[in-house]
PDB file of N, CA and C in Angstrom:
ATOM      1  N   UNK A   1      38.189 158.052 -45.160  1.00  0.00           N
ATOM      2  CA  UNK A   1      37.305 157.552 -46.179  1.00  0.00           C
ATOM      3  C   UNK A   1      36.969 158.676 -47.153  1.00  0.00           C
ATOM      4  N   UNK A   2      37.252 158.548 -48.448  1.00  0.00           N
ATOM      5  CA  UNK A   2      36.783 159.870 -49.546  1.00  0.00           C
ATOM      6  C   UNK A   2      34.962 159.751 -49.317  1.00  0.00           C
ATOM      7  N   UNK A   3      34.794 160.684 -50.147  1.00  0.00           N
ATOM      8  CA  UNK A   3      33.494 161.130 -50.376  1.00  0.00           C
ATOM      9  C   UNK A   3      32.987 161.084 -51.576  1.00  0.00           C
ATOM     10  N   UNK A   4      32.092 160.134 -51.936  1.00  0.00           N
ATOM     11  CA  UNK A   4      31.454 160.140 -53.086  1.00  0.00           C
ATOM     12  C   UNK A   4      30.908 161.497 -53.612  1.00  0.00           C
ATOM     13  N   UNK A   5      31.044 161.969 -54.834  1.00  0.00           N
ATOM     14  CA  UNK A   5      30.641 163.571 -55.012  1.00  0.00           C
ATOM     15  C   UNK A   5      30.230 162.903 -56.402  1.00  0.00           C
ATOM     16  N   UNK A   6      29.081 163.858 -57.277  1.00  0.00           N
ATOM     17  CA  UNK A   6      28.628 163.902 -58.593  1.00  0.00           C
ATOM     18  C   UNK A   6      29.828 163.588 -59.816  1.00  0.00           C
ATOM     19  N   UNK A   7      30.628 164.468 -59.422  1.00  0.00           N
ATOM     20  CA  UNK A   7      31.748 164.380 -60.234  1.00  0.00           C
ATOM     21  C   UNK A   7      32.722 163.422 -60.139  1.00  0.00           C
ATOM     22  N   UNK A   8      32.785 162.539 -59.248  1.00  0.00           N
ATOM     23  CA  UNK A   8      33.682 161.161 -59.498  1.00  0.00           C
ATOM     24  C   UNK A   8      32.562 159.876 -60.435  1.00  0.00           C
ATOM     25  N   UNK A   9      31.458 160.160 -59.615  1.00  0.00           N
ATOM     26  CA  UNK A   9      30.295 159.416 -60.212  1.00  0.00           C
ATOM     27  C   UNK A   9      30.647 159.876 -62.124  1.00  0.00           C
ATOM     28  N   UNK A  10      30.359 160.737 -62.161  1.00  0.00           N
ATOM     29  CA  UNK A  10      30.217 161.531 -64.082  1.00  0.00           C
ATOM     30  C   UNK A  10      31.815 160.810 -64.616  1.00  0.00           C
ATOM     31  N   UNK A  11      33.212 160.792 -63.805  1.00  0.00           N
ATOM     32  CA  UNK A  11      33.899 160.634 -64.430  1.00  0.00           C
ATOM     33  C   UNK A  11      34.212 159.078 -64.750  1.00  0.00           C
ATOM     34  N   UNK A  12      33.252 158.541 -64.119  1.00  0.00           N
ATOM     35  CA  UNK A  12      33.629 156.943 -64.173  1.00  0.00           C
ATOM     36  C   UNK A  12      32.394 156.629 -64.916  1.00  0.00           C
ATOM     37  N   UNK A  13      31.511 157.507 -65.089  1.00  0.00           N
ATOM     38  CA  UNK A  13      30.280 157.273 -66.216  1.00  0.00           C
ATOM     39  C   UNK A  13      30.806 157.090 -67.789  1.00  0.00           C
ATOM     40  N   UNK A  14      31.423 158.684 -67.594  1.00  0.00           N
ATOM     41  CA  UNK A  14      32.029 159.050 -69.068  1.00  0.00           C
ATOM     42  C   UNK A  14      33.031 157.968 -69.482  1.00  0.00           C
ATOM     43  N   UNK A  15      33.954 157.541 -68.319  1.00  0.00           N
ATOM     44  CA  UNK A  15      35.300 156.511 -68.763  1.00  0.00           C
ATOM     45  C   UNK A  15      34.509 155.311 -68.941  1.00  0.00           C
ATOM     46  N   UNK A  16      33.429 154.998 -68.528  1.00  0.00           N
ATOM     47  CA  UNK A  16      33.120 153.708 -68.725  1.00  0.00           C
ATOM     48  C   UNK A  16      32.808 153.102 -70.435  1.00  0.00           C
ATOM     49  N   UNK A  17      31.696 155.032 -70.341  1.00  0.00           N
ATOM     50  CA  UNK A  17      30.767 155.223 -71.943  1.00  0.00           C
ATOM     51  C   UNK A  17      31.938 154.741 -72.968  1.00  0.00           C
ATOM     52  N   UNK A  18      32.810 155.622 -72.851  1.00  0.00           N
ATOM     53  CA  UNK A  18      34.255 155.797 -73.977  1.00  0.00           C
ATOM     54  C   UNK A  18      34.660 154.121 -73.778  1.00  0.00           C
ATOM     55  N   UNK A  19      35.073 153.083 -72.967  1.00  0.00           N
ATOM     56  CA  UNK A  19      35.757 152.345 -73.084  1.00  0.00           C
ATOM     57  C   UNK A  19      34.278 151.547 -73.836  1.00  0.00           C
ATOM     58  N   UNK A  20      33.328 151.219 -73.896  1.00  0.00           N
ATOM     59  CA  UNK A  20      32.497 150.718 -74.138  1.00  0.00           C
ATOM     60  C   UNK A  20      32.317 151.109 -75.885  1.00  0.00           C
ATOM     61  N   UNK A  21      32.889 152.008 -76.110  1.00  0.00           N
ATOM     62  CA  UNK A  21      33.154 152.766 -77.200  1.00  0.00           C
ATOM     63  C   UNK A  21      30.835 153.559 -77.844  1.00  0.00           C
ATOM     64  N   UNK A  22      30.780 153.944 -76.816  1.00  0.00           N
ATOM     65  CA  UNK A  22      29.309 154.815 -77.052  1.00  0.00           C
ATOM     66  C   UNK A  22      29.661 156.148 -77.265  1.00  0.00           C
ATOM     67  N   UNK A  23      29.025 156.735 -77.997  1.00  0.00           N
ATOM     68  CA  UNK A  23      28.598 157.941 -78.130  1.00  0.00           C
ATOM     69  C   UNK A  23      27.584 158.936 -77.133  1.00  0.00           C
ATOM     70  N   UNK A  24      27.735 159.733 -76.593  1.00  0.00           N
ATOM     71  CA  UNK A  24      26.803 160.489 -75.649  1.00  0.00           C
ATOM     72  C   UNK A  24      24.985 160.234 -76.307  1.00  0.00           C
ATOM     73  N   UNK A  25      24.768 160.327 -77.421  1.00  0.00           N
ATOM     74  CA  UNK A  25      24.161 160.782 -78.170  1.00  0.00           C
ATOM     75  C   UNK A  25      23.421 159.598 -78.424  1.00  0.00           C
ATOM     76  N   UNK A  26      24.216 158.258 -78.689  1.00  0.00           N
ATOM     77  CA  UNK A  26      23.678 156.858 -78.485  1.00  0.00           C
ATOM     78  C   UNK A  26      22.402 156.095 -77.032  1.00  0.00           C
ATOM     79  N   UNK A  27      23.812 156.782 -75.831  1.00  0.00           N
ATOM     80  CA  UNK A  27      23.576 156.307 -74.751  1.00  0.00           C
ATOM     81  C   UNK A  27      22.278 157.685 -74.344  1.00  0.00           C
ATOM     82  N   UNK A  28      22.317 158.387 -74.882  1.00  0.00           N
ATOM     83  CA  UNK A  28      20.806 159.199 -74.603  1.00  0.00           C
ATOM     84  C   UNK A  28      19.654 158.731 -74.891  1.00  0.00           C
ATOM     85  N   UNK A  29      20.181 158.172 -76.300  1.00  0.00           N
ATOM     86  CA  UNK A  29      18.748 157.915 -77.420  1.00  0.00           C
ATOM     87  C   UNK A  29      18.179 156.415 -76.545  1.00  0.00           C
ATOM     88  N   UNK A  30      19.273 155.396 -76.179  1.00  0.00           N
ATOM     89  CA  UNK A  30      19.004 154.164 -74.747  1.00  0.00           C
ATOM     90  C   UNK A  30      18.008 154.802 -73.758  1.00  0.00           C
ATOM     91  N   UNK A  31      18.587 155.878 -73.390  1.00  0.00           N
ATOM     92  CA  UNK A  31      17.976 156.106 -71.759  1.00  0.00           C
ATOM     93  C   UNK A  31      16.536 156.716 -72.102  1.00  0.00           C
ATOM     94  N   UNK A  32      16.580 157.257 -73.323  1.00  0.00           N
ATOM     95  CA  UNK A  32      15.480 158.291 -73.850  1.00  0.00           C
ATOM     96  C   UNK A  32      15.090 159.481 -72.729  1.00  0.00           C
ATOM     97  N   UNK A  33      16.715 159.799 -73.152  1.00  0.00           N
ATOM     98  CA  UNK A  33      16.673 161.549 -72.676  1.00  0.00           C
ATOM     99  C   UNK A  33      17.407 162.396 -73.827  1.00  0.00           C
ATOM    100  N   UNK A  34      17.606 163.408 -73.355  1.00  0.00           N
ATOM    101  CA  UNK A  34      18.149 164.592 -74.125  1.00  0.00           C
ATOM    102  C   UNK A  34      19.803 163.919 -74.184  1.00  0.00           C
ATOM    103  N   UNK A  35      20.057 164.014 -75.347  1.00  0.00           N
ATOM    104  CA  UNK A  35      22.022 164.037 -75.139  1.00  0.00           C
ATOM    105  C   UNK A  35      22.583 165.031 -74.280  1.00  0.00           C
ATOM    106  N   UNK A  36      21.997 166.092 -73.953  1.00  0.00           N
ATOM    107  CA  UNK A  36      22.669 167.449 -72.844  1.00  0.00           C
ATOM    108  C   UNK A  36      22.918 166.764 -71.526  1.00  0.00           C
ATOM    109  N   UNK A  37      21.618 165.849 -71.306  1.00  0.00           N
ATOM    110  CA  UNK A  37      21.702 164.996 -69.489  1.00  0.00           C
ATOM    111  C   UNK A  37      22.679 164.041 -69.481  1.00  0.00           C
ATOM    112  N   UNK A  38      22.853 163.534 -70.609  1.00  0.00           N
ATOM    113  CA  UNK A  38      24.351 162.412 -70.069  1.00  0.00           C
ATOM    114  C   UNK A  38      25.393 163.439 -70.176  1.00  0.00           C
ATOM    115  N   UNK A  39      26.047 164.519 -71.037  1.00  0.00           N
ATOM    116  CA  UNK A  39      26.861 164.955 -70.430  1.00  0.00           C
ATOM    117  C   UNK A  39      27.190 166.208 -68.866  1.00  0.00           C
ATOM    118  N   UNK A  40      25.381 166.546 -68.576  1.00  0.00           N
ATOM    119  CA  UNK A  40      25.150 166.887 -67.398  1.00  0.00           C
ATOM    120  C   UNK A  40      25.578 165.693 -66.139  1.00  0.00           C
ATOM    121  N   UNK A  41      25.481 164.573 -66.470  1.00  0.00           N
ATOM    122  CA  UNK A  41      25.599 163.231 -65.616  1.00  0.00           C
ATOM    123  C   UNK A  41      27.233 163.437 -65.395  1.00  0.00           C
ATOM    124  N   UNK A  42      28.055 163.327 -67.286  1.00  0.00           N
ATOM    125  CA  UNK A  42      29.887 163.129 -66.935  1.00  0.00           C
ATOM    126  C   UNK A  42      30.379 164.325 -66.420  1.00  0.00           C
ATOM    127  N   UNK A  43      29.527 165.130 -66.464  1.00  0.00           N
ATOM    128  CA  UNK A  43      30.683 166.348 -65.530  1.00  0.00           C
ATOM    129  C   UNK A  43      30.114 167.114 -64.098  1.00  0.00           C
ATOM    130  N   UNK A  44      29.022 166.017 -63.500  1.00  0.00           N
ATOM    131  CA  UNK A  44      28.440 165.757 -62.233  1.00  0.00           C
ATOM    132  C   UNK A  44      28.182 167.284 -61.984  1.00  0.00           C
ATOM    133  N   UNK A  45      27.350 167.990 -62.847  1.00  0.00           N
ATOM    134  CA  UNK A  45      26.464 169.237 -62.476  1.00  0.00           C
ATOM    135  C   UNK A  45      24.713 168.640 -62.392  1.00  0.00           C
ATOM    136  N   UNK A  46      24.284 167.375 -62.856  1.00  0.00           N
ATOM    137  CA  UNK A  46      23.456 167.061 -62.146  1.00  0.00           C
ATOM    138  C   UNK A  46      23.476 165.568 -61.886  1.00  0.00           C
ATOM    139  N   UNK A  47      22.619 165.674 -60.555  1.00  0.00           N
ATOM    140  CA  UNK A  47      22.652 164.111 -60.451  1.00  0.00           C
ATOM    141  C   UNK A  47      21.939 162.928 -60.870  1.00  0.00           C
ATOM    142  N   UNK A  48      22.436 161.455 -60.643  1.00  0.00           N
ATOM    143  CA  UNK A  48      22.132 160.470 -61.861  1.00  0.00           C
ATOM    144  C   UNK A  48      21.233 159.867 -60.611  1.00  0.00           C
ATOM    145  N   UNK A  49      20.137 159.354 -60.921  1.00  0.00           N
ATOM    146  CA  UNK A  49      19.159 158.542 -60.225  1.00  0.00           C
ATOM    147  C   UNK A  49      19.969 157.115 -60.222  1.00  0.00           C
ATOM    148  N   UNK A  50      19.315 156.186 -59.401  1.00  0.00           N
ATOM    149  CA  UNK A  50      19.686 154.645 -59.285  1.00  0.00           C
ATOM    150  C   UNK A  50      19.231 153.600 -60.283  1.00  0.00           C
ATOM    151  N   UNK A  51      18.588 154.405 -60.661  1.00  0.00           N
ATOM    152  CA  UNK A  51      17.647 153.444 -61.578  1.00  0.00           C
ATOM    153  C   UNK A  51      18.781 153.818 -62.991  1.00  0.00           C
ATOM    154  N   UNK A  52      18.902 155.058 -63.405  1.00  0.00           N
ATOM    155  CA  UNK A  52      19.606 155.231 -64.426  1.00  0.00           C
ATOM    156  C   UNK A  52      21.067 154.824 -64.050  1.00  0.00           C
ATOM    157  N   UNK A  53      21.746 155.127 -63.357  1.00  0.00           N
ATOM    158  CA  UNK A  53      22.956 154.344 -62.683  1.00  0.00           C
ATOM    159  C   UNK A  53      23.134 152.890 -63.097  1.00  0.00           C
ATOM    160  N   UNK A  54      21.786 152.487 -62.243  1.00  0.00           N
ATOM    161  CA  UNK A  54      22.004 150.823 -62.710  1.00  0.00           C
ATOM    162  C   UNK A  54      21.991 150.196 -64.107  1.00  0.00           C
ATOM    163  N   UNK A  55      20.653 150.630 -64.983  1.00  0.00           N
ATOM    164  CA  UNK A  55      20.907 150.579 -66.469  1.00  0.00           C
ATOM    165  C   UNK A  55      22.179 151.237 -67.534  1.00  0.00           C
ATOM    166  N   UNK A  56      23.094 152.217 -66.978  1.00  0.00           N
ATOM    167  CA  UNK A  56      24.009 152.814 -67.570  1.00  0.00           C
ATOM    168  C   UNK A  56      25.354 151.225 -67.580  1.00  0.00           C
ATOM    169  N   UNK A  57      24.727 151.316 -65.676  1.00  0.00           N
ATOM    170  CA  UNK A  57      26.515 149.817 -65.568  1.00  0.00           C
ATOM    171  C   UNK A  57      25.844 148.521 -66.101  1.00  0.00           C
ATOM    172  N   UNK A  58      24.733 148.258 -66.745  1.00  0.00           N
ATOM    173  CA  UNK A  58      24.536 146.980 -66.895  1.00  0.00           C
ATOM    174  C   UNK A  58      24.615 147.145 -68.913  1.00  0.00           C
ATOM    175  N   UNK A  59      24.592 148.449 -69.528  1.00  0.00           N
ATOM    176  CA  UNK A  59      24.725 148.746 -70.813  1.00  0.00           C
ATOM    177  C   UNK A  59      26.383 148.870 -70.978  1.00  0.00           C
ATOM    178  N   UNK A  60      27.109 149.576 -70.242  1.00  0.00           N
ATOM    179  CA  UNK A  60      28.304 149.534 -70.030  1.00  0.00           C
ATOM    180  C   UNK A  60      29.308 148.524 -69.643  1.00  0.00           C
ATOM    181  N   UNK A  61      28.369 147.785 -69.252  1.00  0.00           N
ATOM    182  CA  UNK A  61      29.106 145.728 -68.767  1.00  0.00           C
ATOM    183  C   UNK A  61      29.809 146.188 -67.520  1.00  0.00           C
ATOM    184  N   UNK A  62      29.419 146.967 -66.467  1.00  0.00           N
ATOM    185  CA  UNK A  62      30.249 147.321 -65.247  1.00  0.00           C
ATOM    186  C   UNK A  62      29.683 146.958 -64.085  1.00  0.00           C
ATOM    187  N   UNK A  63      30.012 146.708 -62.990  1.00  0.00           N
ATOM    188  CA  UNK A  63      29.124 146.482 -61.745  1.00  0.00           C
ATOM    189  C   UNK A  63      28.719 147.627 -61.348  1.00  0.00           C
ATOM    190  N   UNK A  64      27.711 147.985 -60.840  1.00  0.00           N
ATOM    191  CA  UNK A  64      27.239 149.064 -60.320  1.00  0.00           C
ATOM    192  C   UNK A  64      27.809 149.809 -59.223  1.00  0.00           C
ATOM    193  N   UNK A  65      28.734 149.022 -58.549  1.00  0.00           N
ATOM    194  CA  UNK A  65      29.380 149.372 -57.368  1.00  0.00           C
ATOM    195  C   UNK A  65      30.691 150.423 -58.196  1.00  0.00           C
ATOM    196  N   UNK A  66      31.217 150.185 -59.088  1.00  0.00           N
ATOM    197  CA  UNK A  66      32.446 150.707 -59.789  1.00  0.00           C
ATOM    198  C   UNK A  66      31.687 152.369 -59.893  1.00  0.00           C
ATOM    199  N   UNK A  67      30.329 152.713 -59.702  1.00  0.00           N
ATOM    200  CA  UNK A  67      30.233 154.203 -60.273  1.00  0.00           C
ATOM    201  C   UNK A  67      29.910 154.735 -58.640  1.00  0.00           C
ATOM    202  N   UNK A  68      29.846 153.723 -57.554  1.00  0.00           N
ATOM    203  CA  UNK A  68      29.148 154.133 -55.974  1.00  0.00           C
ATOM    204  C   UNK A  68      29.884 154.235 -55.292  1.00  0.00           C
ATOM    205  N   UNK A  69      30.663 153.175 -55.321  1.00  0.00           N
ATOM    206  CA  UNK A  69      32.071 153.423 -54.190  1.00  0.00           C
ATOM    207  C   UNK A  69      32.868 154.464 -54.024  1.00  0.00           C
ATOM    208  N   UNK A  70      32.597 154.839 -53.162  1.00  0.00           N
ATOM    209  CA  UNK A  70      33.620 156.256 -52.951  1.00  0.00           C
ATOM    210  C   UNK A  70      34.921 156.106 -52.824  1.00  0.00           C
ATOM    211  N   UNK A  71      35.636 154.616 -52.406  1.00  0.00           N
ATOM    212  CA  UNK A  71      36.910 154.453 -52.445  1.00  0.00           C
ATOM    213  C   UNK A  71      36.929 154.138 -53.964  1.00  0.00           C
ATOM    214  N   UNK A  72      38.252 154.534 -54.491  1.00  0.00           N
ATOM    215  CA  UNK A  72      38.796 154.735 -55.563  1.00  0.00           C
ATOM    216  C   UNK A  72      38.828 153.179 -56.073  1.00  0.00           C
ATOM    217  N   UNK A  73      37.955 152.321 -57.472  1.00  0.00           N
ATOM    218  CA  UNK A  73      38.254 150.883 -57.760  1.00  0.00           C
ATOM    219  C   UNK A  73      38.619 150.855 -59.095  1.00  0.00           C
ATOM    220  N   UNK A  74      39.540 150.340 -58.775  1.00  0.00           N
ATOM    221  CA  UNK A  74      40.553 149.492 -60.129  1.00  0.00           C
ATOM    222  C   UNK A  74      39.628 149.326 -61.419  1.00  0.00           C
ATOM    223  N   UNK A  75      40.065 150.364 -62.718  1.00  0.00           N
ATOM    224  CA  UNK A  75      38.642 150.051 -63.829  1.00  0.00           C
ATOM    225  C   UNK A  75      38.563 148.640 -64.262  1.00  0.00           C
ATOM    226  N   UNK A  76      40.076 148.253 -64.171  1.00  0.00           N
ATOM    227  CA  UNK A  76      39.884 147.160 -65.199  1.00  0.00           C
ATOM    228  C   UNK A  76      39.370 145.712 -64.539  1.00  0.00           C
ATOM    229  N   UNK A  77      39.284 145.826 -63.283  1.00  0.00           N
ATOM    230  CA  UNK A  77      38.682 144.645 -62.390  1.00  0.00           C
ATOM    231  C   UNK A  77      37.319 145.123 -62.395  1.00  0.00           C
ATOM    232  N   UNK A  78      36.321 146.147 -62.295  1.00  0.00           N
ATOM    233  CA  UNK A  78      35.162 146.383 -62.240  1.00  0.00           C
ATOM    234  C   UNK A  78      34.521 146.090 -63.433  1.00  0.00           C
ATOM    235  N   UNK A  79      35.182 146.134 -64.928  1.00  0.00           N
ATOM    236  CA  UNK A  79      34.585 145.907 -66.370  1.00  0.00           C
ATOM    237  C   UNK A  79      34.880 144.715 -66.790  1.00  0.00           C
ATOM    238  N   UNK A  80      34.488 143.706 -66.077  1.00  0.00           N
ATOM    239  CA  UNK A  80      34.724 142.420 -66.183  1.00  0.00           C
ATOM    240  C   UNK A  80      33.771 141.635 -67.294  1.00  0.00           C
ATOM    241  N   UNK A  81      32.052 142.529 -67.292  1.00  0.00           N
ATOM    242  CA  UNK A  81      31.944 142.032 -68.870  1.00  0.00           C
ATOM    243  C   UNK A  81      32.136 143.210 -69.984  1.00  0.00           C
ATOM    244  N   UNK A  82      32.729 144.027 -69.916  1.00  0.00           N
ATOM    245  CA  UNK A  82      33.062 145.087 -70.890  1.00  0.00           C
ATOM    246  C   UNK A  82      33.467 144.679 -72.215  1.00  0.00           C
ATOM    247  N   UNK A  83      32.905 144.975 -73.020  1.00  0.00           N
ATOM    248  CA  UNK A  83      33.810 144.172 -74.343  1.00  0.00           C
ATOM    249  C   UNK A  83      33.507 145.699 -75.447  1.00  0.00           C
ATOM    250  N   UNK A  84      33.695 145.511 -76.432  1.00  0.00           N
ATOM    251  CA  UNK A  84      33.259 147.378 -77.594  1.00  0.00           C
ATOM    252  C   UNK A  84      32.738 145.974 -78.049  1.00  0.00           C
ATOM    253  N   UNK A  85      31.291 146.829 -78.696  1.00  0.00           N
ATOM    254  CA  UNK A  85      30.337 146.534 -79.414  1.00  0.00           C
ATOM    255  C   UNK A  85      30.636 146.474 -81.105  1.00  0.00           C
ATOM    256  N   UNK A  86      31.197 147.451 -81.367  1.00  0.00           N
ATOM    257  CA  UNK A  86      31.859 148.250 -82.649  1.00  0.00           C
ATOM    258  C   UNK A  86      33.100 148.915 -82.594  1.00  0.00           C
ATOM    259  N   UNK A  87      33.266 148.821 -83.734  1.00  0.00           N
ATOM    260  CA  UNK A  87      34.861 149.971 -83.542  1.00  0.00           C
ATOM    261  C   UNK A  87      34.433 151.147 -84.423  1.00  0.00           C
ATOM    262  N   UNK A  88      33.370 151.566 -84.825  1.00  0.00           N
ATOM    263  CA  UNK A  88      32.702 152.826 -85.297  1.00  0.00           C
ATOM    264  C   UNK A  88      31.812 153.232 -84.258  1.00  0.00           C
ATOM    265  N   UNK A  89      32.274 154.157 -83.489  1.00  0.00           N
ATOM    266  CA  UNK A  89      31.351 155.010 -82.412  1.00  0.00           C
ATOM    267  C   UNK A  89      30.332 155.595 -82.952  1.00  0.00           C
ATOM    268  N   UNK A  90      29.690 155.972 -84.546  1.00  0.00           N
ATOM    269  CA  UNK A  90      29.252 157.062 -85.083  1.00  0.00           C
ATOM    270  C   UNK A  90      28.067 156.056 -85.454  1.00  0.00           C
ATOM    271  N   UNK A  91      28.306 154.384 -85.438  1.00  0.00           N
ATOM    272  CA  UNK A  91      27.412 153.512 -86.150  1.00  0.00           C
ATOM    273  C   UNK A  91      25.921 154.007 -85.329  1.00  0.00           C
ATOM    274  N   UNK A  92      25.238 153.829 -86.399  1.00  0.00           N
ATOM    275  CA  UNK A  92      23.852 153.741 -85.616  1.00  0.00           C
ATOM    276  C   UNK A  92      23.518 152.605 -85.168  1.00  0.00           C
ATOM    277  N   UNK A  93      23.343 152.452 -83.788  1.00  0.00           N
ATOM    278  CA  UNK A  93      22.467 151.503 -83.035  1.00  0.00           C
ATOM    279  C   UNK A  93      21.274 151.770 -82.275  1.00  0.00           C
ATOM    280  N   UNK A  94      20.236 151.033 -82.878  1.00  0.00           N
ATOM    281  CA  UNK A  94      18.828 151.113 -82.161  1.00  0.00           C
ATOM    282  C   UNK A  94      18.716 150.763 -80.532  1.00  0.00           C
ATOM    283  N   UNK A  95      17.592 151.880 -80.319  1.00  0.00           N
ATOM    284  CA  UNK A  95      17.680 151.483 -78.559  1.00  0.00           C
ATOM    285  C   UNK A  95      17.358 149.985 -78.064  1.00  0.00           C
ATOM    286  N   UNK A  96      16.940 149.367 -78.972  1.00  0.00           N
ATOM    287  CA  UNK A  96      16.757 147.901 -78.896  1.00  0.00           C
ATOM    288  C   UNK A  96      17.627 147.248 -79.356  1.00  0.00           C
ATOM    289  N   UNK A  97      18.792 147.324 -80.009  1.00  0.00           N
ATOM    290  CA  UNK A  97      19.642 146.552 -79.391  1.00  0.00           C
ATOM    291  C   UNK A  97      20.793 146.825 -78.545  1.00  0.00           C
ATOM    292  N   UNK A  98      21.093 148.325 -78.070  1.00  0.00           N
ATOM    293  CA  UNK A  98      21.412 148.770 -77.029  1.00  0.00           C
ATOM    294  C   UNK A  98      20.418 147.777 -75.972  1.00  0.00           C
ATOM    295  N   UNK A  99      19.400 147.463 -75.920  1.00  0.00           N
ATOM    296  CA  UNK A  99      18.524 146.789 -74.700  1.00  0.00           C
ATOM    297  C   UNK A  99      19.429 145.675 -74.417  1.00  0.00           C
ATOM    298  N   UNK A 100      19.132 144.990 -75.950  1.00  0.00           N
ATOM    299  CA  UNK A 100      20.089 143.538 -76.017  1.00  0.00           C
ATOM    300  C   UNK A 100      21.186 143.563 -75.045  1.00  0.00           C
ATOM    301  N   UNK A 101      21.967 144.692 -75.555  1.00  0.00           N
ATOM    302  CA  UNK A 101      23.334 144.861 -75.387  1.00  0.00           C
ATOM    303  C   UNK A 101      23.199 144.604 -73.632  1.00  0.00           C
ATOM    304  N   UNK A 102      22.535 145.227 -73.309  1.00  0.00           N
ATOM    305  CA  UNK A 102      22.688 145.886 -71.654  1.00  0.00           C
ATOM    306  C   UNK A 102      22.272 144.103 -70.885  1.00  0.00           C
ATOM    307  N   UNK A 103      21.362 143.796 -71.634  1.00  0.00           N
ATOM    308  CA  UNK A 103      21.119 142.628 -70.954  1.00  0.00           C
ATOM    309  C   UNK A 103      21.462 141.336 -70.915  1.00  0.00           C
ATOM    310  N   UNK A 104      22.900 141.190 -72.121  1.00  0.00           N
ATOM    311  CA  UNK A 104      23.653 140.314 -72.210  1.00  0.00           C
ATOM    312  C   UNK A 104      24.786 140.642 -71.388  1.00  0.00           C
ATOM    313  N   UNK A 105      24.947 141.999 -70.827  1.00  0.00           N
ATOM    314  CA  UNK A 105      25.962 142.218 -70.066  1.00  0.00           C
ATOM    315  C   UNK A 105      25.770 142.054 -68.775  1.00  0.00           C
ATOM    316  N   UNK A 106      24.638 142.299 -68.522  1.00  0.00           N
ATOM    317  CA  UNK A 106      24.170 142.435 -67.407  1.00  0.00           C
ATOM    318  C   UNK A 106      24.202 140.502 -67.102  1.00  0.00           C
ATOM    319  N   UNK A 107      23.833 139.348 -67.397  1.00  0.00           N
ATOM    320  CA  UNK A 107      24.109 138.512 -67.700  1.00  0.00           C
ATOM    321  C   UNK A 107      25.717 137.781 -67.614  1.00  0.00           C
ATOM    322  N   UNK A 108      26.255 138.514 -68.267  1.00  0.00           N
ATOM    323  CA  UNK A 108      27.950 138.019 -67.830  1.00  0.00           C
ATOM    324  C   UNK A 108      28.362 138.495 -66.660  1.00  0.00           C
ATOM    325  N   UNK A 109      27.977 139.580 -65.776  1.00  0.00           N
ATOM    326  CA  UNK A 109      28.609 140.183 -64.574  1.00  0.00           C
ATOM    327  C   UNK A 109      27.492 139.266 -63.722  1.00  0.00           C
ATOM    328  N   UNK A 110      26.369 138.725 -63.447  1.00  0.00           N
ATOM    329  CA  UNK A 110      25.896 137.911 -62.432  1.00  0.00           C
ATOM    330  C   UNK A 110      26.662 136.328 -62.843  1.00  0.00           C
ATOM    331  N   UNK A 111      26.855 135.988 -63.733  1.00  0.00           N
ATOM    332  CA  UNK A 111      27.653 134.520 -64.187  1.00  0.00           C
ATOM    333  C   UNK A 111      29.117 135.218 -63.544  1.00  0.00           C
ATOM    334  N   UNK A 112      29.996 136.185 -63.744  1.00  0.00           N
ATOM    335  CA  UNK A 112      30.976 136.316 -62.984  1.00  0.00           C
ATOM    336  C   UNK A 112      30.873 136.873 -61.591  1.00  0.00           C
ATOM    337  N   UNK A 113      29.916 137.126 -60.918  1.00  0.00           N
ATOM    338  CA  UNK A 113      29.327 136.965 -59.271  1.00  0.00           C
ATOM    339  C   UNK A 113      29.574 135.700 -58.722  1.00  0.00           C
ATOM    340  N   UNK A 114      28.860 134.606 -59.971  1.00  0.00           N
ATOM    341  CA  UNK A 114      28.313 132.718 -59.338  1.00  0.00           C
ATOM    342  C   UNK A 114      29.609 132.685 -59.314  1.00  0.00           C
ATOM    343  N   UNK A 115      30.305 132.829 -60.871  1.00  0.00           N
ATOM    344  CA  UNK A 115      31.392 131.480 -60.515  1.00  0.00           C
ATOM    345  C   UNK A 115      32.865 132.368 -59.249  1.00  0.00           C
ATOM    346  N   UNK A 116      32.568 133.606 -58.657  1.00  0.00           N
ATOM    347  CA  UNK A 116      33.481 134.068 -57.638  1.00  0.00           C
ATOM    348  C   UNK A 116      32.786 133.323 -56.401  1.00  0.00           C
ATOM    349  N   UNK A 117      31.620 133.346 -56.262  1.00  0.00           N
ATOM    350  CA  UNK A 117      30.749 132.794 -54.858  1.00  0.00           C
ATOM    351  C   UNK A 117      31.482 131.550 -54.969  1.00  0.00           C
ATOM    352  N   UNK A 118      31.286 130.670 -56.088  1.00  0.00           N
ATOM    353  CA  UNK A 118      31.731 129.510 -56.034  1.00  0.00           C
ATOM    354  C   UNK A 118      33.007 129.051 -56.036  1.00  0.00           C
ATOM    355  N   UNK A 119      33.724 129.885 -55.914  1.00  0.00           N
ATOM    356  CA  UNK A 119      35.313 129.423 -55.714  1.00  0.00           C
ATOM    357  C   UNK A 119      35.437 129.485 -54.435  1.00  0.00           C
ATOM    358  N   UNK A 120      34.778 130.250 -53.337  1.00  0.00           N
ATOM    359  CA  UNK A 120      34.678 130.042 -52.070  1.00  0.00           C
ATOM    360  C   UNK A 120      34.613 129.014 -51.463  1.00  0.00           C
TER     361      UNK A 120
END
């Protein structure tokens, strides 16, 4: 069984940020921290709380399990509501509708939970 370490966590942070097409600097101004701590987060010199974890995969449209699992998971099955917001990374977006954002995603990954339960 691998070992979950900071740095697999940071690199599936950062791959998530980029496919989501965010800016470090965006996803700081969301969390309302310093831009230095998210890239302290992608290159796992410090560690990410649960709480920020969970709001990062629900802004990112990812399940939360895709940044925990220590076995290695398939990106493109874990970003099941992933979609880019913009195709200008540089656009300014307010932390409110980054909120939006997180909670319409967060929204499509429990609707794709039901309708997997329900194919059972």
């Amino acid at each position: 069984m691998a070992q979950l370490t900071y740095e697999i966590i940071g690199r599936r942070l950062q791959s998530a940020r980029k496919k989501a097409g965010f800016t470090q600097e965006q996803v700081a101004n969301y969390l309302k921290v310093p831009r230095e701590y998210m890239s302290y987060y992608e290159t796992g010199s410090r560690a990410v709380d649960m709480l920020t974890i969970d709001r990062l995969a629900d802004l990112y449209g990812y399940d939360i399990a895709y940044f925990l699992d220590p076995e290695e998971i398939d990106d493109f099955q874990a970003a099941s509501a992933a979609f880019r917001l913009t195709e200008k990374p540089t656009e300014k977006l307010s932390p409110q509708t980054l909120e939006v954002v997180a909670r319409a995603r967060r929204i499509a990954i429990n609707m794709s939970k039901l309708n997997k339960l329900l194919e059972v």
